[in-house]
PDB file of N, CA and C in Angstrom:
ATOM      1  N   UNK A   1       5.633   1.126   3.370  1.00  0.00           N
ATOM      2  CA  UNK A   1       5.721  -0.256   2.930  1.00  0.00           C
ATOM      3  C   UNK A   1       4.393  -0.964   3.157  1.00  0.00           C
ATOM      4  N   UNK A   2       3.998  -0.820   4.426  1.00  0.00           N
ATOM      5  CA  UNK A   2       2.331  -1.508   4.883  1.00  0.00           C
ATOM      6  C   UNK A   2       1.440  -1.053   3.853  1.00  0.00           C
ATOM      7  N   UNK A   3       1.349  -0.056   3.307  1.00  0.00           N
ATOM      8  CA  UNK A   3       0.543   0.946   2.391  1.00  0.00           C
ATOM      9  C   UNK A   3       0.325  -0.154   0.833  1.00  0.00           C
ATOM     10  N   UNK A   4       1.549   0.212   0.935  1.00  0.00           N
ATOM     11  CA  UNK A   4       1.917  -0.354  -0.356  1.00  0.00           C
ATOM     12  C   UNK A   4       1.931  -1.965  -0.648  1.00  0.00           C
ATOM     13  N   UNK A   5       1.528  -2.749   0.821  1.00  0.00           N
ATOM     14  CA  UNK A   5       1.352  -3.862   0.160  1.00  0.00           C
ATOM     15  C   UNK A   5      -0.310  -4.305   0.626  1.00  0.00           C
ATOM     16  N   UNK A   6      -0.863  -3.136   1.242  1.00  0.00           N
ATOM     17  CA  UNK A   6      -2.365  -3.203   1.148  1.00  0.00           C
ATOM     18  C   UNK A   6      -2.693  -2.851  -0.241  1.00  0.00           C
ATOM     19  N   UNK A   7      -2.064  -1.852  -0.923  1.00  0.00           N
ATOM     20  CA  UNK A   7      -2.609  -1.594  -2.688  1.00  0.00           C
ATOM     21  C   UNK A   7      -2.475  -2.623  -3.466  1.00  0.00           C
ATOM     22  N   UNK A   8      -1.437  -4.127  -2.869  1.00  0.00           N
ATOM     23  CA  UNK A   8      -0.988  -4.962  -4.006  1.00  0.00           C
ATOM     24  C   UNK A   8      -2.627  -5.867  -3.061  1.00  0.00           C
ATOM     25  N   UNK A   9      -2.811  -6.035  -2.050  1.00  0.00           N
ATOM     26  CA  UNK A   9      -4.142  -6.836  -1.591  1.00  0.00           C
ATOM     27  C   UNK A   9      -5.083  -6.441  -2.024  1.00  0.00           C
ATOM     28  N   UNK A  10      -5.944  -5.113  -2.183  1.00  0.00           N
ATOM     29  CA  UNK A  10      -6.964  -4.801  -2.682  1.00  0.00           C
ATOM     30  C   UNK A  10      -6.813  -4.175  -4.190  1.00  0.00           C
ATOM     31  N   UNK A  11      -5.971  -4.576  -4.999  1.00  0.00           N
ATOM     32  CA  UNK A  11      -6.087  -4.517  -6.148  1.00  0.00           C
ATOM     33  C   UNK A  11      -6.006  -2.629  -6.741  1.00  0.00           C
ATOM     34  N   UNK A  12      -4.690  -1.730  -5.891  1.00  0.00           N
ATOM     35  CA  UNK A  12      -5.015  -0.576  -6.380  1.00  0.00           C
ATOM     36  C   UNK A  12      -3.914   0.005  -7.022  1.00  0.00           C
ATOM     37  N   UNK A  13      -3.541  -0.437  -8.470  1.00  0.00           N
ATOM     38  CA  UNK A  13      -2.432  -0.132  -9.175  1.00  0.00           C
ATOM     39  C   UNK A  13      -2.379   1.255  -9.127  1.00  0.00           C
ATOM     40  N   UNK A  14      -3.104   2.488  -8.879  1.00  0.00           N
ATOM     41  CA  UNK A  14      -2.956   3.829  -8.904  1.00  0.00           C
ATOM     42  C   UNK A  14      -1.955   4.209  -7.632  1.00  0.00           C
ATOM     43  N   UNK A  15      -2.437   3.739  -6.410  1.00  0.00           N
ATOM     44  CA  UNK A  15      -1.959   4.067  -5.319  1.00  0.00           C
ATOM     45  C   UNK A  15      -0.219   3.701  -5.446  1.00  0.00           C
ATOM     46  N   UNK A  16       0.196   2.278  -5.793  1.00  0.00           N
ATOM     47  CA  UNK A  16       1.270   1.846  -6.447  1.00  0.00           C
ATOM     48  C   UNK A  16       2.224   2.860  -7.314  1.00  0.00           C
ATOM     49  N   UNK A  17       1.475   3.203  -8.066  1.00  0.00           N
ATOM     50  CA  UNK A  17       2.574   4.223  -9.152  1.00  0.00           C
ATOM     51  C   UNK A  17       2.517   5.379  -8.294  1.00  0.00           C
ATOM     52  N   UNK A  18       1.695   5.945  -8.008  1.00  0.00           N
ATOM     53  CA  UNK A  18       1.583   6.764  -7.393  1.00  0.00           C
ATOM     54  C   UNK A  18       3.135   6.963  -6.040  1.00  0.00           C
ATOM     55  N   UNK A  19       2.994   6.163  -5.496  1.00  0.00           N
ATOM     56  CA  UNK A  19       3.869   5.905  -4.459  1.00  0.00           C
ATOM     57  C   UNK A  19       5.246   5.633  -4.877  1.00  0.00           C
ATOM     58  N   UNK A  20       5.511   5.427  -6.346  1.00  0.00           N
ATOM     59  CA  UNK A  20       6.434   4.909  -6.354  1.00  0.00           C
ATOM     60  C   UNK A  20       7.469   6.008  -7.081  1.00  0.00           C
ATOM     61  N   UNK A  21       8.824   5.827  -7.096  1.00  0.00           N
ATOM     62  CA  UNK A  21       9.613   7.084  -7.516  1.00  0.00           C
ATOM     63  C   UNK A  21       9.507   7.480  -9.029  1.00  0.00           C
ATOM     64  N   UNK A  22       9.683   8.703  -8.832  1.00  0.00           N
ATOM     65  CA  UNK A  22       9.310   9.097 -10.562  1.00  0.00           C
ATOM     66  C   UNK A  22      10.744   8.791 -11.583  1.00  0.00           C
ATOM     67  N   UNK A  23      11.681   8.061 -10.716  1.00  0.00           N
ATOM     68  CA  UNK A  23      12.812   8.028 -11.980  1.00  0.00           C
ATOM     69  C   UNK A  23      12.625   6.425 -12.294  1.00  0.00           C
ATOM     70  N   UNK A  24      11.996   5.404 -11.444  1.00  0.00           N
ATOM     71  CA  UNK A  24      11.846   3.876 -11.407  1.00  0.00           C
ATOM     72  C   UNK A  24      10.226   3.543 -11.914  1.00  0.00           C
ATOM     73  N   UNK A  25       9.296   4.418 -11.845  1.00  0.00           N
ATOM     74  CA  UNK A  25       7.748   4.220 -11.889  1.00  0.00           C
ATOM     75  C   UNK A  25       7.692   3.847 -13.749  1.00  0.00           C
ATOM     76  N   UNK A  26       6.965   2.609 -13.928  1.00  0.00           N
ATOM     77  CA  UNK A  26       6.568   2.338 -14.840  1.00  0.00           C
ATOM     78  C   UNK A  26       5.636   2.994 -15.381  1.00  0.00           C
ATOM     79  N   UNK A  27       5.361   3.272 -16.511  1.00  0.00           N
ATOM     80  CA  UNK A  27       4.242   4.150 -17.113  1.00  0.00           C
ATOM     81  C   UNK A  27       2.630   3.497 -16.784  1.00  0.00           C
ATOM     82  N   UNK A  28       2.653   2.232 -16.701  1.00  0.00           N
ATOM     83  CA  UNK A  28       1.188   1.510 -16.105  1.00  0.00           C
ATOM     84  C   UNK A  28       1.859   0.532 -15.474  1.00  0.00           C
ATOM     85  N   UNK A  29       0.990  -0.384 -14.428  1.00  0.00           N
ATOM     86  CA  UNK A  29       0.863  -1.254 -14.002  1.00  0.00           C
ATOM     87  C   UNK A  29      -0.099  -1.878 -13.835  1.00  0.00           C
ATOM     88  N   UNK A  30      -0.148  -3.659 -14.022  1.00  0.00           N
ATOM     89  CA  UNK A  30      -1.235  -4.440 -14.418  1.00  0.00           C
ATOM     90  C   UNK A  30      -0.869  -5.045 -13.477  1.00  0.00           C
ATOM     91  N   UNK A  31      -1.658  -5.662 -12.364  1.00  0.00           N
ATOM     92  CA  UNK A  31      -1.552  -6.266 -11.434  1.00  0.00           C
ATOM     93  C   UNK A  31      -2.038  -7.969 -11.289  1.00  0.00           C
ATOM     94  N   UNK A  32      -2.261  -8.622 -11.024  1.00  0.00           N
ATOM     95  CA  UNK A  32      -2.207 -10.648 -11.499  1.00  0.00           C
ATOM     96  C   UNK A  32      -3.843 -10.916 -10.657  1.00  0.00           C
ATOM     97  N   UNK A  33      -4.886 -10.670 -11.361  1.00  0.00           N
ATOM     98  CA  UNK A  33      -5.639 -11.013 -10.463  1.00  0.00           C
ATOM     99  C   UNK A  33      -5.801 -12.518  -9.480  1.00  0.00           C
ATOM    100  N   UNK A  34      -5.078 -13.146 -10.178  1.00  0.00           N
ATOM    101  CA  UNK A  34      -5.103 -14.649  -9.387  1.00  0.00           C
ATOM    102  C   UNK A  34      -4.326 -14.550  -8.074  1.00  0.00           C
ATOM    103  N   UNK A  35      -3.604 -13.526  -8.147  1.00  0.00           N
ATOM    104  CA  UNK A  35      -3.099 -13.701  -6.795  1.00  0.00           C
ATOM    105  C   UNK A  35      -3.519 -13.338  -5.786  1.00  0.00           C
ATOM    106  N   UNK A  36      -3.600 -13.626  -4.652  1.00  0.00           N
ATOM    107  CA  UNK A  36      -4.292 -13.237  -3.092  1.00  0.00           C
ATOM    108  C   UNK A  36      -3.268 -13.049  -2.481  1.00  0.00           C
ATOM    109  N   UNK A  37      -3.110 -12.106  -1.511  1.00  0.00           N
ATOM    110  CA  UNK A  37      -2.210 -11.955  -1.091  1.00  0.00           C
ATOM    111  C   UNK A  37      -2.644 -11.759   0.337  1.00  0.00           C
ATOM    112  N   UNK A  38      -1.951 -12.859   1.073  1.00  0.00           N
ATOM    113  CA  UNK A  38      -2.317 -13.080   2.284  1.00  0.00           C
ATOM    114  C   UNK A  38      -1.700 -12.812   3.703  1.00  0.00           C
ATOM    115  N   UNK A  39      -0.285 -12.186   3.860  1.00  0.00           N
ATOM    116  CA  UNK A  39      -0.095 -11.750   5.172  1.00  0.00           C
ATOM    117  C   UNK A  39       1.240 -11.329   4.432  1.00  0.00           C
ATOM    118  N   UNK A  40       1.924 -10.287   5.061  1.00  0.00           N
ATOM    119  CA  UNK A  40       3.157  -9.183   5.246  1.00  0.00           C
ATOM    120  C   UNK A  40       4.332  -9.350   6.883  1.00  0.00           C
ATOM    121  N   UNK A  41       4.807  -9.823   6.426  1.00  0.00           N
ATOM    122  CA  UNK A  41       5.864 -10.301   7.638  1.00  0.00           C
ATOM    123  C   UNK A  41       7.339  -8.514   7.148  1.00  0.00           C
ATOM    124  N   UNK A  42       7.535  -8.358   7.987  1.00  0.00           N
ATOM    125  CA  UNK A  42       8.538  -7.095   7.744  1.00  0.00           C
ATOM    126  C   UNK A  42       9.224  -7.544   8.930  1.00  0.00           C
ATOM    127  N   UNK A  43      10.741  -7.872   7.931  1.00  0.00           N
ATOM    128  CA  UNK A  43      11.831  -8.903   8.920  1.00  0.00           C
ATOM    129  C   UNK A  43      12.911  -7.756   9.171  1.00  0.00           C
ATOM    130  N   UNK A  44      13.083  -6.295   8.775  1.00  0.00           N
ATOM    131  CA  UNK A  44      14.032  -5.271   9.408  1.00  0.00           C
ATOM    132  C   UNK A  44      14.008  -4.075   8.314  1.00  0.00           C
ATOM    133  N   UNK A  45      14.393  -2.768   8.470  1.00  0.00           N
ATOM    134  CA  UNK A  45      14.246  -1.814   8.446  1.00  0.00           C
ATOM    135  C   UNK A  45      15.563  -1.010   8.886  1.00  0.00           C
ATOM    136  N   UNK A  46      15.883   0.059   7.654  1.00  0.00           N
ATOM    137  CA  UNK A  46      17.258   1.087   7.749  1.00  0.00           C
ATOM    138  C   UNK A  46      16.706   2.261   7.741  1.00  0.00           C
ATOM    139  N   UNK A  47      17.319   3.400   8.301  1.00  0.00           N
ATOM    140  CA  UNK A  47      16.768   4.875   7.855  1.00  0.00           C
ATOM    141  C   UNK A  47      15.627   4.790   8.308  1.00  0.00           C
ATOM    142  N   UNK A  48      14.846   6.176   7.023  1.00  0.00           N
ATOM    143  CA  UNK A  48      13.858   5.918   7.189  1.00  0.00           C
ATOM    144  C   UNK A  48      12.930   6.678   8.243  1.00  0.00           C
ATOM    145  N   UNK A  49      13.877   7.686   9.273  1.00  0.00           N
ATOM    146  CA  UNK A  49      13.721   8.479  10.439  1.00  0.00           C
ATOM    147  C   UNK A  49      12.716   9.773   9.507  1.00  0.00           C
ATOM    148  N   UNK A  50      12.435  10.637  10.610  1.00  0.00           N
ATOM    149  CA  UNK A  50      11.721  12.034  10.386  1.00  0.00           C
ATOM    150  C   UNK A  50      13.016  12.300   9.481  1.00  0.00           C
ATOM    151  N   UNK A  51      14.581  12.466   9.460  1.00  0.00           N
ATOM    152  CA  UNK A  51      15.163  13.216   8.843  1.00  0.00           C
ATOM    153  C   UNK A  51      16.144  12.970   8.035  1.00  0.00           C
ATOM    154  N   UNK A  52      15.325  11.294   7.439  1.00  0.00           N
ATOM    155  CA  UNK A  52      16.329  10.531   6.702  1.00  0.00           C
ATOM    156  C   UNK A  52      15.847  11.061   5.299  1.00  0.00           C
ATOM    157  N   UNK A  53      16.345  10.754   4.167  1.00  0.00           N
ATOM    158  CA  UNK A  53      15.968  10.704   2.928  1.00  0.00           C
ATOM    159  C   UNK A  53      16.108   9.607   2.653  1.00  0.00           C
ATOM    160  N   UNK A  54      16.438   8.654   2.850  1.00  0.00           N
ATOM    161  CA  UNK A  54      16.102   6.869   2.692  1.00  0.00           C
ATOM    162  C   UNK A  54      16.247   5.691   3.297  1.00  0.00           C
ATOM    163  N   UNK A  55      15.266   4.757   2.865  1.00  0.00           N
ATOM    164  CA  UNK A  55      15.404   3.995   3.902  1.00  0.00           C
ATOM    165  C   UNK A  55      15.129   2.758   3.526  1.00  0.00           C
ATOM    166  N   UNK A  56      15.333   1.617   3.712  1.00  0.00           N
ATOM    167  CA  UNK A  56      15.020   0.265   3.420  1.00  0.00           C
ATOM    168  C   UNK A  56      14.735  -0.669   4.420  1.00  0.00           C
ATOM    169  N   UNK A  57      13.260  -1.820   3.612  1.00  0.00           N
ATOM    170  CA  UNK A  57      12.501  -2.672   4.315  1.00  0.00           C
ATOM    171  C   UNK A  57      13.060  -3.662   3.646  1.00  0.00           C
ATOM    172  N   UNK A  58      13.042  -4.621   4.408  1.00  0.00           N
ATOM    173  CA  UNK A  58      13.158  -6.074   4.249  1.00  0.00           C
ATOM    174  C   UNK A  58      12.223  -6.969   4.963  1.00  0.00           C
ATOM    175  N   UNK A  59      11.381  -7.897   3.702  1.00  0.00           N
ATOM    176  CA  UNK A  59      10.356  -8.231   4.075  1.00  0.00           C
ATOM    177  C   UNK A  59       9.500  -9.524   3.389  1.00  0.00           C
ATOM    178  N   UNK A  60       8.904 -10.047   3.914  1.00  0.00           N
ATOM    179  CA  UNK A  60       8.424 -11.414   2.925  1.00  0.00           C
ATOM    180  C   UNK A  60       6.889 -10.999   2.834  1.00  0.00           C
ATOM    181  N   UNK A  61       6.228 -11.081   1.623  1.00  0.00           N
ATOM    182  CA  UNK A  61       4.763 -11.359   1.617  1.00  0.00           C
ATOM    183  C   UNK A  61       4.181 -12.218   1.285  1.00  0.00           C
ATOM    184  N   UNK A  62       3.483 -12.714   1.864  1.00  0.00           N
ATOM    185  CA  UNK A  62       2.465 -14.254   1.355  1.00  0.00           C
ATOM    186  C   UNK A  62       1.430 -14.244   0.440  1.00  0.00           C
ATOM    187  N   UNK A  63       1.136 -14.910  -0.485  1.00  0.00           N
ATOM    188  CA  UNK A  63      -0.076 -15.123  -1.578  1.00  0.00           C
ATOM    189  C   UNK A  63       0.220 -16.453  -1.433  1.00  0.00           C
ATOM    190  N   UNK A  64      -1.177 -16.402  -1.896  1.00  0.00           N
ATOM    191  CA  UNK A  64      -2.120 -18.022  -3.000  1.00  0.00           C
ATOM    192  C   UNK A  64      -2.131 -17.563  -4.265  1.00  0.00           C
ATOM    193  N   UNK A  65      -1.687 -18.431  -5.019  1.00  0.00           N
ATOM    194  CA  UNK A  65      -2.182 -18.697  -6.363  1.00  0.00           C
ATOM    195  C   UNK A  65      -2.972 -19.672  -6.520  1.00  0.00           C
ATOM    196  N   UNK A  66      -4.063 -19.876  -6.966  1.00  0.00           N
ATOM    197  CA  UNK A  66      -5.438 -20.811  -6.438  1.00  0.00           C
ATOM    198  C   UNK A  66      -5.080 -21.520  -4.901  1.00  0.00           C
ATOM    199  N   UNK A  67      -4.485 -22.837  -5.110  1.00  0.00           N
ATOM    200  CA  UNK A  67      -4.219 -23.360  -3.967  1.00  0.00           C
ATOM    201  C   UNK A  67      -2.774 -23.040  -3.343  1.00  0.00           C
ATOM    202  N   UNK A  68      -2.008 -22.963  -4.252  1.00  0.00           N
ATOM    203  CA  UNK A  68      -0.423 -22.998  -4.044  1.00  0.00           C
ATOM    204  C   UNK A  68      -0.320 -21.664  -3.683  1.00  0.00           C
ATOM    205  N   UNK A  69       0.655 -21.961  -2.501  1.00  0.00           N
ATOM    206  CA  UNK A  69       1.174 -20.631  -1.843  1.00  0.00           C
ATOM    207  C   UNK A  69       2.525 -20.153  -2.319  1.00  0.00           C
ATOM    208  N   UNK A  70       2.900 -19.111  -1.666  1.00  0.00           N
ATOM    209  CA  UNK A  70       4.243 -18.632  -2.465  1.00  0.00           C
ATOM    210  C   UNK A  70       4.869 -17.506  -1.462  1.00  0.00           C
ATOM    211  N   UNK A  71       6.132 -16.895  -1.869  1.00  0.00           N
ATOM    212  CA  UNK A  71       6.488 -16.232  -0.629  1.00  0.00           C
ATOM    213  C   UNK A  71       7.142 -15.072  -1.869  1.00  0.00           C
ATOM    214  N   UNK A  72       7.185 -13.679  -1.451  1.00  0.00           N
ATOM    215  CA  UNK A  72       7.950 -12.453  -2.511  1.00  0.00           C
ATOM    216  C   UNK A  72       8.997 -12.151  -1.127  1.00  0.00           C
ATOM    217  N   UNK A  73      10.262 -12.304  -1.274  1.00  0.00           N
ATOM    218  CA  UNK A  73      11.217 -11.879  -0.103  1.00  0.00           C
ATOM    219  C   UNK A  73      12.115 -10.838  -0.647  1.00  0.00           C
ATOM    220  N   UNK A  74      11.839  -9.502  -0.406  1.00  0.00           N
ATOM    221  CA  UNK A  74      12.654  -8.540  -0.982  1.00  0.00           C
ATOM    222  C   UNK A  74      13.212  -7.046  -0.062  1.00  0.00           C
ATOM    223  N   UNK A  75      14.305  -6.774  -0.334  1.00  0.00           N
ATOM    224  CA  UNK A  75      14.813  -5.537   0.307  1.00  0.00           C
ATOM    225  C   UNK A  75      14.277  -4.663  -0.658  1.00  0.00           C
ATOM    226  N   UNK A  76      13.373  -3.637  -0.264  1.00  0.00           N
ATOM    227  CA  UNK A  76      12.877  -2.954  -0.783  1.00  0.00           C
ATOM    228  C   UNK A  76      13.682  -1.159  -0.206  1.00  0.00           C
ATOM    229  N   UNK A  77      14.076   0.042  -1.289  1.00  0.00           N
ATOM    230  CA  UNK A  77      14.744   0.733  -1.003  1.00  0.00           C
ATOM    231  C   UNK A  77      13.449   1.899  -1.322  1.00  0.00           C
ATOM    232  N   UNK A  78      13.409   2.587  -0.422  1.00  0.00           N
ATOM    233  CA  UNK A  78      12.701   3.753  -0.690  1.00  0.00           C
ATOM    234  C   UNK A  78      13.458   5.461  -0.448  1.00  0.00           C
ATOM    235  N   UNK A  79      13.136   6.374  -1.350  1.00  0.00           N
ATOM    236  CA  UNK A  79      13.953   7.934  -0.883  1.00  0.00           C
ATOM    237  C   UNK A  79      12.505   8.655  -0.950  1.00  0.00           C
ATOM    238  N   UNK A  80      12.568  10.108  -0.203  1.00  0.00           N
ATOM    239  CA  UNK A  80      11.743  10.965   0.093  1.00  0.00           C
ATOM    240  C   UNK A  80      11.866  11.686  -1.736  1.00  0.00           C
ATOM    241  N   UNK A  81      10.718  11.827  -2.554  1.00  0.00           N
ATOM    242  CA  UNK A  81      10.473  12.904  -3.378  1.00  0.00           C
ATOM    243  C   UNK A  81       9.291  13.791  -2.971  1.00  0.00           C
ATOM    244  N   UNK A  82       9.741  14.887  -2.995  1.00  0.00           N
ATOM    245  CA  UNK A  82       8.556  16.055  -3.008  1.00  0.00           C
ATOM    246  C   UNK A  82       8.228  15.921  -1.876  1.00  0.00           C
ATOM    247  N   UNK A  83       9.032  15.328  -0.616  1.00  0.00           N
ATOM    248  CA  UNK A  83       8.662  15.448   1.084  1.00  0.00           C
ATOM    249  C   UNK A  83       7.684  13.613   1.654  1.00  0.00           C
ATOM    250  N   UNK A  84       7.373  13.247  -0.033  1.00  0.00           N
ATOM    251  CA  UNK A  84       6.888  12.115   0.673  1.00  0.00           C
ATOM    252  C   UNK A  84       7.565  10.692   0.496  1.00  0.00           C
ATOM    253  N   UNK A  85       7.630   9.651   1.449  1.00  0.00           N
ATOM    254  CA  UNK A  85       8.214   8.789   0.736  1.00  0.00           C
ATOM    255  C   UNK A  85       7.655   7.683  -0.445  1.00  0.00           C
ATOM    256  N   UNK A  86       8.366   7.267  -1.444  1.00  0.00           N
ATOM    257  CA  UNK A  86       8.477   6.763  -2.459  1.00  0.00           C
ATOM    258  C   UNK A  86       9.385   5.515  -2.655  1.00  0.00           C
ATOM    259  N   UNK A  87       8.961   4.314  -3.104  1.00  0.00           N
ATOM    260  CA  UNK A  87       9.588   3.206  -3.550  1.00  0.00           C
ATOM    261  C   UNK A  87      10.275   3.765  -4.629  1.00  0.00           C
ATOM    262  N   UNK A  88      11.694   2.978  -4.397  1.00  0.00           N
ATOM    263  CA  UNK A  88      12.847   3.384  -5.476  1.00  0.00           C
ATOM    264  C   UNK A  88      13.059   2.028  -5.992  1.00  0.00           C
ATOM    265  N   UNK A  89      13.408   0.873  -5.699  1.00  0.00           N
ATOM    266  CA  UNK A  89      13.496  -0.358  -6.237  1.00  0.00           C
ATOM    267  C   UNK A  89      13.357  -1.169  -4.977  1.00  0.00           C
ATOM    268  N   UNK A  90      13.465  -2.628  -5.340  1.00  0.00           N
ATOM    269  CA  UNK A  90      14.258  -3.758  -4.520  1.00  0.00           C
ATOM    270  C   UNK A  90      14.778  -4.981  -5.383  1.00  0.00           C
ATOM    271  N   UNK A  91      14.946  -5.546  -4.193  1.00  0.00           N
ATOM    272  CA  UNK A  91      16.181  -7.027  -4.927  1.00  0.00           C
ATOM    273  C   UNK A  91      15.608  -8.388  -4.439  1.00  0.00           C
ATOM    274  N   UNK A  92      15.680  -9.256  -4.676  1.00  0.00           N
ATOM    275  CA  UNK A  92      15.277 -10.534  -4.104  1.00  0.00           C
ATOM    276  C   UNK A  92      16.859 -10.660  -2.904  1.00  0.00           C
ATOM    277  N   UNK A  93      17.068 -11.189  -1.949  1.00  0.00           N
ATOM    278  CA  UNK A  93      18.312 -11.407  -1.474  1.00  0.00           C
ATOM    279  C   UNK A  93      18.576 -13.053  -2.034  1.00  0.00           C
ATOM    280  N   UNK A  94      19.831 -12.822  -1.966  1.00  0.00           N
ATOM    281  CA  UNK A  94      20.470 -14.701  -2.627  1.00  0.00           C
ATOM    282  C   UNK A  94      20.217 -15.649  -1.962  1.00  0.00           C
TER     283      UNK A  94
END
Protein backbone atom coordinates (compact mmCIF):
# COMPACT_ATOMS: atom_id res chain seq x y z
CA UNK A 1 0.00 0.00 0.00
CA UNK A 2 3.00 2.58 1.10
CA UNK A 3 4.52 1.58 -2.38
CA UNK A 4 1.76 2.28 -4.12
CA UNK A 5 0.94 5.54 -2.87
CA UNK A 6 4.63 6.72 -3.26
CA UNK A 7 4.00 5.81 -7.28
CA UNK A 8 0.73 8.04 -7.08
CA UNK A 9 3.46 10.99 -5.31
CA UNK A 10 6.19 10.73 -7.72
CA UNK A 11 4.23 10.38 -10.70
CA UNK A 12 4.93 6.47 -11.66
CA UNK A 13 1.91 5.06 -13.55
CA UNK A 14 4.13 1.88 -14.54
CA UNK A 15 4.83 0.84 -11.03
CA UNK A 16 0.82 1.27 -10.48
CA UNK A 17 -0.31 -1.18 -13.21
CA UNK A 18 2.27 -3.05 -12.59
CA UNK A 19 1.21 -3.71 -8.99
CA UNK A 20 -2.06 -3.94 -9.68
CA UNK A 21 -4.18 -7.29 -10.37
CA UNK A 22 -4.28 -8.59 -13.79
CA UNK A 23 -8.15 -9.27 -13.74
CA UNK A 24 -8.90 -5.26 -12.38
CA UNK A 25 -5.60 -3.48 -14.15
CA UNK A 26 -6.61 -1.00 -16.69
CA UNK A 27 -4.84 -1.20 -19.96
CA UNK A 28 -3.07 2.50 -19.24
CA UNK A 29 -3.15 4.85 -16.67
CA UNK A 30 -2.96 8.68 -16.81
CA UNK A 31 -2.30 10.14 -13.69
CA UNK A 32 -3.65 14.25 -12.75
CA UNK A 33 -0.60 16.17 -12.74
CA UNK A 34 -2.15 18.95 -10.60
CA UNK A 35 -2.36 16.89 -7.89
CA UNK A 36 0.27 16.73 -4.99
CA UNK A 37 -0.09 14.41 -2.88
CA UNK A 38 0.85 15.12 0.47
CA UNK A 39 0.75 12.60 3.42
CA UNK A 40 -0.78 8.76 3.77
CA UNK A 41 -2.52 8.16 7.08
CA UNK A 42 -3.30 4.06 7.11
CA UNK A 43 -6.28 3.88 9.67
CA UNK A 44 -6.34 -0.39 9.79
CA UNK A 45 -5.43 -3.39 8.03
CA UNK A 46 -6.93 -7.33 7.52
CA UNK A 47 -4.88 -10.36 6.43
CA UNK A 48 -2.33 -9.76 4.67
CA UNK A 49 0.15 -12.21 6.90
CA UNK A 50 3.27 -14.28 5.28
CA UNK A 51 0.36 -16.87 4.59
CA UNK A 52 -2.58 -14.92 3.71
CA UNK A 53 -3.70 -14.54 0.11
CA UNK A 54 -5.53 -11.27 0.97
CA UNK A 55 -5.70 -8.56 2.65
CA UNK A 56 -7.16 -5.10 3.11
CA UNK A 57 -6.00 -1.40 3.97
CA UNK A 58 -8.01 1.22 5.03
CA UNK A 59 -6.71 4.49 4.61
CA UNK A 60 -6.94 8.30 3.84
CA UNK A 61 -4.45 10.19 1.53
CA UNK A 62 -3.91 13.85 1.39
CA UNK A 63 -3.37 16.13 -1.83
CA UNK A 64 -3.49 19.78 -2.95
CA UNK A 65 -5.06 20.71 -5.86
CA UNK A 66 -3.33 24.16 -6.34
CA UNK A 67 -4.43 25.52 -3.02
CA UNK A 68 -7.40 23.34 -2.04
CA UNK A 69 -6.83 20.30 -0.19
CA UNK A 70 -8.72 17.11 -0.38
CA UNK A 71 -8.81 13.75 1.32
CA UNK A 72 -9.14 9.94 -0.98
CA UNK A 73 -10.61 7.60 2.04
CA UNK A 74 -10.71 4.09 0.77
CA UNK A 75 -10.69 0.30 1.78
CA UNK A 76 -8.44 -0.87 -0.50
CA UNK A 77 -8.49 -4.95 -1.14
CA UNK A 78 -5.42 -6.58 -2.30
CA UNK A 79 -4.74 -10.79 -3.23
CA UNK A 80 -1.27 -12.41 -3.83
CA UNK A 81 -0.78 -13.13 -7.91
CA UNK A 82 2.27 -14.94 -9.01
CA UNK A 83 3.54 -14.85 -5.07
CA UNK A 84 3.41 -11.05 -5.08
CA UNK A 85 0.94 -8.84 -3.71
CA UNK A 86 -1.40 -6.92 -6.00
CA UNK A 87 -4.24 -4.30 -5.70
CA UNK A 88 -7.58 -5.89 -6.53
CA UNK A 89 -10.00 -2.90 -6.01
CA UNK A 90 -11.38 -0.51 -3.28
CA UNK A 91 -14.50 1.40 -2.19
CA UNK A 92 -14.93 4.80 -0.76
CA UNK A 93 -16.73 3.81 2.80
CA UNK A 94 -20.34 5.69 3.29
Amino acid sequence: MRSRYSAFAVGDPAYLLATWHSTTRPAALELDRDVRWTGLDVLDTTGGSLLSGTGTVEFRAHYLVGRRPGTQHEHSRFVREDGQWRYLDGLSPA
